[in-house]
Protein backbone atom coordinates (compact mmCIF):
# COMPACT_ATOMS: atom_id res chain seq x y z
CA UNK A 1 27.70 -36.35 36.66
CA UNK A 2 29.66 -39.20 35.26
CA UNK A 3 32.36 -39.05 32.78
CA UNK A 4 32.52 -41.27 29.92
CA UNK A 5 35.49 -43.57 31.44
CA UNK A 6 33.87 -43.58 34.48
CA UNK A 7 31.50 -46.97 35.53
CA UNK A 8 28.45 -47.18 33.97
CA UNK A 9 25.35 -47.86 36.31
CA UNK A 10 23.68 -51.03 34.43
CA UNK A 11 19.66 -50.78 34.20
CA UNK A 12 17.20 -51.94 31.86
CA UNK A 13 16.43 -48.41 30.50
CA UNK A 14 20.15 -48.01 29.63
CA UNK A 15 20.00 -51.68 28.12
CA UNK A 16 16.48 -50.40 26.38
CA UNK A 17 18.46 -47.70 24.70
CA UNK A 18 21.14 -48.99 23.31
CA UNK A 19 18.95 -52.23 22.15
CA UNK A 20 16.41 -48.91 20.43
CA UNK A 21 19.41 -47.32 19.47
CA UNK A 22 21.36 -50.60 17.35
CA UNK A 23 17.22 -51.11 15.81
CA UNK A 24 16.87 -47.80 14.47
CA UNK A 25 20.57 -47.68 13.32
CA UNK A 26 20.22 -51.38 11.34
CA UNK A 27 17.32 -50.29 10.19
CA UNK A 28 18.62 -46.87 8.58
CA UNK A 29 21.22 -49.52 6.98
CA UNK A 30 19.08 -51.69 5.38
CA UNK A 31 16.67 -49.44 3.95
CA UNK A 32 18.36 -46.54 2.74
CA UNK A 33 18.88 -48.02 -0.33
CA UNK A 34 15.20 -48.39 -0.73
CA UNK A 35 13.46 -44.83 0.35
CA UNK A 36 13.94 -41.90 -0.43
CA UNK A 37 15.74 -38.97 0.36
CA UNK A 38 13.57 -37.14 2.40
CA UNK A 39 12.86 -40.77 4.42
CA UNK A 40 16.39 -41.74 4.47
CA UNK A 41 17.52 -38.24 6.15
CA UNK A 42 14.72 -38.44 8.64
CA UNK A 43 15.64 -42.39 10.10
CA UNK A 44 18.91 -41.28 9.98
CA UNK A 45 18.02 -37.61 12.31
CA UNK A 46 16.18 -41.47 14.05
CA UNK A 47 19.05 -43.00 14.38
CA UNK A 48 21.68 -40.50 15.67
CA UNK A 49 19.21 -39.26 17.98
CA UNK A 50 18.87 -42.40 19.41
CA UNK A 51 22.36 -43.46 19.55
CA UNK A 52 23.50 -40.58 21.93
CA UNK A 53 20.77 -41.11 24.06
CA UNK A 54 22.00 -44.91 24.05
CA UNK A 55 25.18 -43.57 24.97
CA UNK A 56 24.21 -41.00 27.80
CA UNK A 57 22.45 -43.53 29.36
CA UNK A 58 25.42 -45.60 29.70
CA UNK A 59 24.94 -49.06 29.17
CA UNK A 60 26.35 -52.55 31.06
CA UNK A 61 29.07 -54.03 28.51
CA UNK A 62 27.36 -57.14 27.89
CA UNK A 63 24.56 -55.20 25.92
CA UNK A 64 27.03 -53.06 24.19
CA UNK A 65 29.67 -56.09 23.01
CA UNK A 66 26.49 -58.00 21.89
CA UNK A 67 24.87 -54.93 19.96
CA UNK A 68 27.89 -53.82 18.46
CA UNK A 69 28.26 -57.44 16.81
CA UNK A 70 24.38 -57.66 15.79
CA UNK A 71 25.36 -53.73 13.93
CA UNK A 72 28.94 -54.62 12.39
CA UNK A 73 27.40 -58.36 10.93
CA UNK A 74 24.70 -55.82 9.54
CA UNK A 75 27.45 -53.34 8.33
CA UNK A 76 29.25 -56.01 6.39
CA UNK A 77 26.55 -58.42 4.89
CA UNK A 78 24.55 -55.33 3.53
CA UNK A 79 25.76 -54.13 -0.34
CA UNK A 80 27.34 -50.78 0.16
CA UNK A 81 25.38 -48.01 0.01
CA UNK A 82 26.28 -44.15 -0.66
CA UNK A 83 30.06 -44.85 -2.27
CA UNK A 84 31.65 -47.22 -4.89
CA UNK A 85 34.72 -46.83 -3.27
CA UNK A 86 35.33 -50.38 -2.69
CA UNK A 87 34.76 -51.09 -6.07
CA UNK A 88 37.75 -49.27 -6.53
CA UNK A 89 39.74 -51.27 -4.34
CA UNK A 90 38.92 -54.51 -5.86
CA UNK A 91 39.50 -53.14 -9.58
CA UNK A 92 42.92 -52.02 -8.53
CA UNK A 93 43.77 -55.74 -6.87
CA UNK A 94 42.54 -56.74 -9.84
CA UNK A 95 45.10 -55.03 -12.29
CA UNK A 96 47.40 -56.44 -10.02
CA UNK A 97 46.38 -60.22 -9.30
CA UNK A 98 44.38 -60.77 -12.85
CA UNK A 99 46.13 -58.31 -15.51
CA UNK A 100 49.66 -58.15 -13.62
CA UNK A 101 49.59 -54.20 -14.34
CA UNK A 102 50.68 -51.06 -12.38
CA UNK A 103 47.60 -49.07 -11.25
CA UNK A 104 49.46 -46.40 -10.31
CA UNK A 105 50.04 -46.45 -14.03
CA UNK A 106 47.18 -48.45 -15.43
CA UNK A 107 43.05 -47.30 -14.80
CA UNK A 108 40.19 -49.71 -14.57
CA UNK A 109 39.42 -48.13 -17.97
CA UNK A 110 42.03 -50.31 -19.35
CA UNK A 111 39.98 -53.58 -18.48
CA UNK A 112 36.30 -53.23 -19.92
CA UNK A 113 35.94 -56.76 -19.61
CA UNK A 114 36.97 -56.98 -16.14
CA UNK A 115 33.32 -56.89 -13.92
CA UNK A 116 34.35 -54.88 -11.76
CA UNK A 117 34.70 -52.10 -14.17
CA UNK A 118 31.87 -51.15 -14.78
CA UNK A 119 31.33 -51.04 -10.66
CA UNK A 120 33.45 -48.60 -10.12
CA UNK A 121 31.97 -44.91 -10.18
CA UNK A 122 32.14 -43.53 -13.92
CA UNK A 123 34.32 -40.25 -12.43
CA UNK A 124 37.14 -42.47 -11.26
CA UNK A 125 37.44 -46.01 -13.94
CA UNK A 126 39.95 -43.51 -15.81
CA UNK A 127 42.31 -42.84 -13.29
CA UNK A 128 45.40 -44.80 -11.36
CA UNK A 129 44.64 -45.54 -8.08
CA UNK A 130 45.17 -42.65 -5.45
CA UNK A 131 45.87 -45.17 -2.38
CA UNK A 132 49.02 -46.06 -0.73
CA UNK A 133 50.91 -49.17 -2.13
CA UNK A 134 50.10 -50.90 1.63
CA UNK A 135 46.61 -50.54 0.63
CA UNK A 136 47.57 -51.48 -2.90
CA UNK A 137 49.06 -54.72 -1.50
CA UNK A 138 46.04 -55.54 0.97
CA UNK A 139 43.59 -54.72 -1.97
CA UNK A 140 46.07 -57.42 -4.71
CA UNK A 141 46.30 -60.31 -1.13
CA UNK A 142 42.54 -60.37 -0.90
CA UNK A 143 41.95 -60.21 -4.77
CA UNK A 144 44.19 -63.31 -4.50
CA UNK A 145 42.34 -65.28 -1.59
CA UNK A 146 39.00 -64.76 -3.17
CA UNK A 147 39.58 -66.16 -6.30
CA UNK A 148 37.04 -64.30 -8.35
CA UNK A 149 34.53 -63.68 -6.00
CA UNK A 150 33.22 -60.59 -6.01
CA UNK A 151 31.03 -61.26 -3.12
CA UNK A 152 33.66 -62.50 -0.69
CA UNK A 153 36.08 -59.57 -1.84
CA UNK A 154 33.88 -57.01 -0.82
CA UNK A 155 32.71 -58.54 2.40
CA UNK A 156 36.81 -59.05 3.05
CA UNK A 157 37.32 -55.25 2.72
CA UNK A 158 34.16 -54.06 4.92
CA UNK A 159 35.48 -57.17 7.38
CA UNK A 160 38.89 -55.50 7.89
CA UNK A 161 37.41 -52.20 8.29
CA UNK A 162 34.59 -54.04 11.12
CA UNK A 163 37.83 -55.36 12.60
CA UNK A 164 39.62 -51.76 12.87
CA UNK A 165 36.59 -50.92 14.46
CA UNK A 166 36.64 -53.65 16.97
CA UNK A 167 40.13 -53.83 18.06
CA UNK A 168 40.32 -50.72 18.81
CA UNK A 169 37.25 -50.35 21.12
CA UNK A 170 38.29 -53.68 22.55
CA UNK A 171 42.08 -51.96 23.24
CA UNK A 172 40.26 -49.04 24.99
CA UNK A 173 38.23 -51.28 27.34
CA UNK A 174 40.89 -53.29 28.45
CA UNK A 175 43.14 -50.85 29.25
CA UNK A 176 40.51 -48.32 31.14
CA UNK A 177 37.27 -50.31 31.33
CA UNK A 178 35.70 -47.55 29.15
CA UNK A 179 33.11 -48.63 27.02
CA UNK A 180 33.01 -45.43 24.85
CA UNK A 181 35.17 -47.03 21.94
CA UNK A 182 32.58 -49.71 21.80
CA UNK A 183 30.47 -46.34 21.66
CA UNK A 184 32.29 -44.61 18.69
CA UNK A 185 33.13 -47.57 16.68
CA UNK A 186 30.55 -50.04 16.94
CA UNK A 187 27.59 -48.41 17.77
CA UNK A 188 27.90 -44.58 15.94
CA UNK A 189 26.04 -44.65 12.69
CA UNK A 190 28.96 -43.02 11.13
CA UNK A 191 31.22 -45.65 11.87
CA UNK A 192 28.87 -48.22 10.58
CA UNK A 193 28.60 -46.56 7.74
CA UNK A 194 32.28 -46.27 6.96
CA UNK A 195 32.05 -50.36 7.73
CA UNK A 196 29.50 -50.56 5.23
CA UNK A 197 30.90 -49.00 2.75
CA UNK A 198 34.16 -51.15 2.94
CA UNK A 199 36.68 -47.71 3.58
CA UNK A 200 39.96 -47.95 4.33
CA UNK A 201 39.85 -45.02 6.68
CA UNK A 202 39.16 -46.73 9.92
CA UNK A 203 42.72 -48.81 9.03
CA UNK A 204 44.92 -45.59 8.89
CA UNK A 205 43.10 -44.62 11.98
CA UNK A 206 44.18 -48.11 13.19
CA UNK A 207 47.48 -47.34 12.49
CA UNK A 208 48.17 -44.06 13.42
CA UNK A 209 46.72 -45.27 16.61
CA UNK A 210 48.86 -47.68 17.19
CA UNK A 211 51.86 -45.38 15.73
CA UNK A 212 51.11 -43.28 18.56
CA UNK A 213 50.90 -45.94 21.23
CA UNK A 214 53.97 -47.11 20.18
CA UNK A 215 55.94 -43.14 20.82
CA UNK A 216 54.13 -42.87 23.80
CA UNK A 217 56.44 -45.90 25.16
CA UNK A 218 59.40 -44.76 24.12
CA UNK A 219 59.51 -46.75 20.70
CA UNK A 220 60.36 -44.01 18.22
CA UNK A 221 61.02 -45.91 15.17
CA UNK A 222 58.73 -48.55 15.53
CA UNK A 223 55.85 -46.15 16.28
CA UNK A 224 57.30 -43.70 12.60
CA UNK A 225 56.68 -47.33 11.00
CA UNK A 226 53.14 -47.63 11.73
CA UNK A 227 52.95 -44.04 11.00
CA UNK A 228 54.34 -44.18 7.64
CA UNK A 229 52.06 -47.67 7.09
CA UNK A 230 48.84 -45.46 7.74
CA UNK A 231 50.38 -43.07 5.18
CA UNK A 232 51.03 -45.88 2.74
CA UNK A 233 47.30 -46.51 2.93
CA UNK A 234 46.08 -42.80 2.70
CA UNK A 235 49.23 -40.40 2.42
CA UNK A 236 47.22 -37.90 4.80
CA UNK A 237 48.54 -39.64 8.04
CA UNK A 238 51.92 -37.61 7.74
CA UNK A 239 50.02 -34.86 9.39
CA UNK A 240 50.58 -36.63 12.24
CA UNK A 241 54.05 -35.94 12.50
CA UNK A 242 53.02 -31.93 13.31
CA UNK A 243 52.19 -34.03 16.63
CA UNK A 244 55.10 -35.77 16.86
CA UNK A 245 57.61 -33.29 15.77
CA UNK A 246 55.81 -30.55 17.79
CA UNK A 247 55.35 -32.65 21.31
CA UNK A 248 58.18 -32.48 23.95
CA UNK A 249 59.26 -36.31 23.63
CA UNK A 250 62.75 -37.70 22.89
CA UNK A 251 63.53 -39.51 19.63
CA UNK A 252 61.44 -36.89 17.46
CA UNK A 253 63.38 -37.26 14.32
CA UNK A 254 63.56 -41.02 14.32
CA UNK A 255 59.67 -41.37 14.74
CA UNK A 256 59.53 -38.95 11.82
CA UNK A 257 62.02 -40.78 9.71
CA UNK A 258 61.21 -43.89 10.19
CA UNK A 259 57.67 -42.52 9.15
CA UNK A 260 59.15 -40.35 5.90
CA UNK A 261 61.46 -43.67 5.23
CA UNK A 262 58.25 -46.13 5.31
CA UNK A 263 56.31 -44.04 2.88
CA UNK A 264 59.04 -43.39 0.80
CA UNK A 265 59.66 -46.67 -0.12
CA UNK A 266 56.68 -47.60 -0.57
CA UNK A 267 56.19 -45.72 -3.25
CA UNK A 268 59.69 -45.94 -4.92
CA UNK A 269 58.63 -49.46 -4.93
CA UNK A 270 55.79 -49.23 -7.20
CA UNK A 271 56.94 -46.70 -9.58
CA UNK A 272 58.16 -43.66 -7.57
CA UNK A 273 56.95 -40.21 -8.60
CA UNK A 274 54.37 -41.72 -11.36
CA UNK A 275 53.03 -43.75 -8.63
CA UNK A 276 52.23 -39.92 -7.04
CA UNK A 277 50.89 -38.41 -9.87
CA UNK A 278 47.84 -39.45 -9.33
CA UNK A 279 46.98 -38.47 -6.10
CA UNK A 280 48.60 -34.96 -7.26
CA UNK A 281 46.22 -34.74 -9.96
CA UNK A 282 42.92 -35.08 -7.63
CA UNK A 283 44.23 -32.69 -5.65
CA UNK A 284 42.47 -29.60 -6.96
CA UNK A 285 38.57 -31.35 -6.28
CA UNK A 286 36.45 -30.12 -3.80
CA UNK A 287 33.21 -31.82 -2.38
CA UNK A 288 29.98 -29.99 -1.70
CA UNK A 289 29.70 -29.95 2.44
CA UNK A 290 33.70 -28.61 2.34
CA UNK A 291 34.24 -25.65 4.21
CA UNK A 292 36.14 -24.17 0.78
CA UNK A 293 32.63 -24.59 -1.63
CA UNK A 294 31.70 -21.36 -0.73
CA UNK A 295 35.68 -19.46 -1.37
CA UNK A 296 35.83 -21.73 -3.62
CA UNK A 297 32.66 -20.59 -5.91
CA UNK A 298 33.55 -17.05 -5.43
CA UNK A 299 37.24 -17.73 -6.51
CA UNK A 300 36.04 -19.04 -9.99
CA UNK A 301 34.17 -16.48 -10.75
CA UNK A 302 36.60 -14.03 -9.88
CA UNK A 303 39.75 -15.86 -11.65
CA UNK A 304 38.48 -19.34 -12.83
CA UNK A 305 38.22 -22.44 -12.18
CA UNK A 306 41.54 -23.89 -12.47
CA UNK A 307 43.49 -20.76 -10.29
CA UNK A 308 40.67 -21.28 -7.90
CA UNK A 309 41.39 -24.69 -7.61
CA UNK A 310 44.78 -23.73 -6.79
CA UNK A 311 43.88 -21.22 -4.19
CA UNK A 312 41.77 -23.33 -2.44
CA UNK A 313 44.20 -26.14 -2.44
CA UNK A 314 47.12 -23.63 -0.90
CA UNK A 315 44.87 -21.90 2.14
CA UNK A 316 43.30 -25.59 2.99
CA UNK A 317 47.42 -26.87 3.11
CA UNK A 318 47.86 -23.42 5.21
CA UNK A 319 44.99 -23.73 7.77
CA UNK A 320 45.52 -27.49 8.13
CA UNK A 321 49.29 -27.01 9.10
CA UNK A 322 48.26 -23.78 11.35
CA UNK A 323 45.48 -26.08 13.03
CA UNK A 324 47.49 -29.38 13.38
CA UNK A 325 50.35 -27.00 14.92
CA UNK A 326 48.28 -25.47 17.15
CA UNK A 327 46.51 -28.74 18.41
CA UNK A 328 50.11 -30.21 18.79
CA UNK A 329 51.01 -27.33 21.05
CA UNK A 330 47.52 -27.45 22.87
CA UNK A 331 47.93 -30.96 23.55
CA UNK A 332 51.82 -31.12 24.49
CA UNK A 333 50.51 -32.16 27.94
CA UNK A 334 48.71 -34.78 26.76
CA UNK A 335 48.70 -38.24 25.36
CA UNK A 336 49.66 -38.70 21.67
CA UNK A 337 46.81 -40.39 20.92
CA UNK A 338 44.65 -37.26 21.64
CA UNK A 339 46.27 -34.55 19.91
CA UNK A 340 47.14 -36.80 17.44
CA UNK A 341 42.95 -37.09 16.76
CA UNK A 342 42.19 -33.64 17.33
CA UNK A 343 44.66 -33.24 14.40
CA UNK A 344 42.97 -35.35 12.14
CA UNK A 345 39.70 -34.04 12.84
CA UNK A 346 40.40 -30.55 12.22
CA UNK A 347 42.16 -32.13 9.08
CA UNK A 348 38.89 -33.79 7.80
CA UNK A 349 37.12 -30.46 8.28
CA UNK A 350 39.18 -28.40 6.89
CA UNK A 351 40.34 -30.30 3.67
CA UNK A 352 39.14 -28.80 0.37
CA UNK A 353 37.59 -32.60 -0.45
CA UNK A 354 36.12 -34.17 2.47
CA UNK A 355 33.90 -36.80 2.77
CA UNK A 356 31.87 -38.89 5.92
CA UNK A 357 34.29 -41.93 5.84
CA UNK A 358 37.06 -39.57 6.18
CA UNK A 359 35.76 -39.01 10.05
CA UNK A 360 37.54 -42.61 10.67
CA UNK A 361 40.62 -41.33 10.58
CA UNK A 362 40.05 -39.11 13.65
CA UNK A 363 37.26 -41.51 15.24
CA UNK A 364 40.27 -44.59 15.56
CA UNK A 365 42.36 -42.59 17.02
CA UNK A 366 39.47 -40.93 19.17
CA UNK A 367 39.03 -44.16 20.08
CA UNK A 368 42.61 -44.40 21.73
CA UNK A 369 42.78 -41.28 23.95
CA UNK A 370 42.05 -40.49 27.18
CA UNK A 371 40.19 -37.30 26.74
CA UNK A 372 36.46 -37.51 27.08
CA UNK A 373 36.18 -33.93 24.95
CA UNK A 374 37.85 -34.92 22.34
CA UNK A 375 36.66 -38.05 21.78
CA UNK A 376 33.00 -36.23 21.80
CA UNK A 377 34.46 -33.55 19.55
CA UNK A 378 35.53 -35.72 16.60
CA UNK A 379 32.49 -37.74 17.06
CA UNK A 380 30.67 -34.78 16.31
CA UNK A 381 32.02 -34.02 13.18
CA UNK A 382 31.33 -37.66 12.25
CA UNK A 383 27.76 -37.37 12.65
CA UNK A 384 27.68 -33.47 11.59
CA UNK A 385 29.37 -35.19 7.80
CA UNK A 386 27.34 -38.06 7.87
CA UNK A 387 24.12 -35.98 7.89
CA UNK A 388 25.51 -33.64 5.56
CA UNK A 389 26.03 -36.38 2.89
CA UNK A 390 22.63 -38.37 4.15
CA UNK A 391 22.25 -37.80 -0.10
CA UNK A 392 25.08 -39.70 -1.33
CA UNK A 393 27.61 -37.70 -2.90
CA UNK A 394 26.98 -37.66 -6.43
CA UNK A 395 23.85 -37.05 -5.82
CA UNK A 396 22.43 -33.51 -6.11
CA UNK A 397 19.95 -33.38 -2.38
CA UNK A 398 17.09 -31.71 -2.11
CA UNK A 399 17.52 -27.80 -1.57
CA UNK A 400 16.88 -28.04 2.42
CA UNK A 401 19.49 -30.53 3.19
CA UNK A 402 21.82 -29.60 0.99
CA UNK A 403 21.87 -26.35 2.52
CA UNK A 404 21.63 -27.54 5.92
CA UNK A 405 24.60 -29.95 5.04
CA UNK A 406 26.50 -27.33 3.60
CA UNK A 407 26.22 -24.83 6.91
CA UNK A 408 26.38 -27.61 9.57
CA UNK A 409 29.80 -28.28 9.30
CA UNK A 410 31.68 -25.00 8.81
CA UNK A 411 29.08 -24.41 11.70
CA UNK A 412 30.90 -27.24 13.96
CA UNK A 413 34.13 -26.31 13.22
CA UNK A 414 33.94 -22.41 14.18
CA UNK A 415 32.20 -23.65 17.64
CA UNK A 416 34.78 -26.20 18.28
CA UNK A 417 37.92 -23.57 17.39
CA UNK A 418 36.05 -20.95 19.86
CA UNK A 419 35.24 -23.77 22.30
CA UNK A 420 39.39 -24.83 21.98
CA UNK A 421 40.66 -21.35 21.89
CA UNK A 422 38.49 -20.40 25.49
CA UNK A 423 39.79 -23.58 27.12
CA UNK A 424 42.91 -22.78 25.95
CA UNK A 425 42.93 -19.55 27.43
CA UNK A 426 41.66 -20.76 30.70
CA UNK A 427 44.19 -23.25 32.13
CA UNK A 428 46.70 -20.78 31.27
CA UNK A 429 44.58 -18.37 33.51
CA UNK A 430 44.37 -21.01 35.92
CA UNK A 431 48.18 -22.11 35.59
CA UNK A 432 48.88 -18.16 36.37
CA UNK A 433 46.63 -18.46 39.30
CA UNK A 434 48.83 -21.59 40.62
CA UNK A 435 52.41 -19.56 39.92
């Protein structure tokens, strides 16, 4: 059997496939805004099923370059659908550009007559913006370069997350001839939807990516840079540096200063530990598919809500350290790029508040290693959180796929710790059996 970076036989059923599989997929985009729930979950079981048939069958790259463009145009001319994050965004370039505030200081709230105000989802126009001040700046340039128009600032912010997308899957094919980043980026419904939705995910992913390109050839503090760039778009990157401080490479502590240095002045320069204090104060939320709703609901009852969210915030900070550590160790062998993902996938599972677009982080770098497992690993968990939120969140789902969403993923992750821990314990059985 062939692996995934191995050539691709080219045959009209495979080029059938992944033409059925970028049909089904558009058309889960453009009408899940316009069915309902029950509808919406089934084209989207449609659509995912298709896709990794499209990708077993292993398509010619012609039919994959062209599809993926026919799905990311899709992804970025359709409204966003499922999250007002990038409503967000633009209200924050806004206080920037248009009200020359601080929004680490400074909510949307501040701005009623500002339209994109009343855009942003009611649960987050009172509070300072939680992103990076990278982001900040990217979200204040294309305020800027639009000059008002709403329209073209959206489409700008799911156009740099198409282009994440793109360049990385491009990077991968030129470098091994694999098509599978064309696979996870362009074609996976979960990726499309993070396009759609305008995230800034699949840029840390981007990053980190290239962070960890950059250590792998011996360019420590320019690869901490790019590192602590990803983390001044979503402070979560820094996990990254279990990976770097954990892996046998020289120049360790100048990748991870460079990375601590980068993020650190970001944020001195746009108000220092005010500009965290927001990100501090979301800190004790957790979503309804996280592994913790369950400990969590039990906690509250048991000591309430507010020592519960404390509890839950301290054993996800535990576990994701433990699991990063582990995956650093795992992976010493390996490329950066790969335990580097693996790391940010168990991170997305196991974080208190998790949400589908938070699968980019892992599916960019994915996108950059050389291991075929892992690359099928965190695109599992993409799809496994995409079909658990197939309800927006916010939205309360039906009983069945609400529960289904809520036992899918802890699900994924225990098979995918056994599944780890077994290989684990078998090369070392085999290395034994070499010695």
């Amino acid at each position: 059997m062939l692996g995934p970076d191995e050539p691709r036989p080219r045959s009209s059923r495979a080029t059938a496939a992944v033409l059925a599989s970028t049909s089904v997929t558009t058309l889960w985009l453009v009408a899940r805004p316009h069915i309902g729930a029950s509808a919406g979950t089934a084209l989207l079981v449609a659509a995912i099923a298709a896709f990794l048939v499209a990708r077993r069958a292993r398509p010619g790259p012609r039919a994959v370059v062209a599809c993926t463009a026919i799905a990311m145009t899709v992804a970025v001319v359709l409204q966003p659908f499922g999250s007002r994050d990038v409503w967000s965004y633009i209200a924050y370039g806004h206080i920037v550009v248009d009200h020359r505030a601080n929004p680490y200081l400074v909510a949307p709230a501040a701005f009623p007559e500002d339209p994109t105000t009343a855009r942003v989802a009611p649960g987050w126009r009172s509070t300072p913006t939680v992103y990076g001040p990278a982001f900040t700046g990217a979200s204040a340039t294309i305020a800027a370069i639009s000059r008002g128009s709403l329209t073209a600032e959206r489409r700008l912010h799911q156009a740099m997350a198409a282009a994440c997308s793109v360049m990385i899957a491009g990077v991968l094919w030129q470098r091994r001839r694999s098509l599978d980043g064309f696979m996870l980026l362009g074609l996976n419904p979960a990726a499309l939807a993070i396009v759609n939705g305008g995230h800034n995910d699949l840029l840390v992913g981007a990053l980190v990516s290239a962070g960890a390109w950059a250590t792998a050839r011996r360019h420590a503090v320019a690869g901490g840079a790019l590192i602590g760039l990803a983390a001044s778009v979503k402070v979560i990157a820094l996990i990254t540096l279990l990976v770097v401080l954990l892996q046998p490479r020289q120049g360790r502590a100048r990748t991870a200063g460079a990375a601590l240095g980068v993020t650190a002045l970001g944020y001195l320069l746009v108000g220092g530990p005010s500009a965290v204090a927001p990100l501090l104060d979301a800190g004790g939320m957790t979503s309804r598919a996280a592994v913790w709703s369950g400990p969590r609901a039990v906690a509250a009852a048991a000591w309430g809500e507010e020592r519960a969210g404390t509890i839950v915030a301290v054993a996800a900070a535990v576990a994701i350290v433990a699991f990063g550590s582990a995956a650093a160790r795992r992976r010493a062998r390996q490329d950066g790029a790969t335990a580097m993902a693996t790391t940010l996938g168990g991170t997305t599972a196991l974080l208190p508040y998790t949400l589908p677009w938070y699968s980019g982080w892992g599916l960019a770098v994915a996108g950059s290693s050389t291991d075929a497992t892992t690359r099928s690993w965190v695109l599992a968990e993409s799809l496994v959180l995409l079909a658990a939120y197939a309800v927006p969140p916010g939205t309360a789902p039906p009983p069945l796929i609400g529960t289904v969403g809520a036992l899918l993923l802890p699900l994924l992750i225990t098979a995918g710790v056994a599944a780890w821990v077994l290989a684990a314990r078998r090369s070392k059985t085999e290395l034994r059996g070499l010695s």
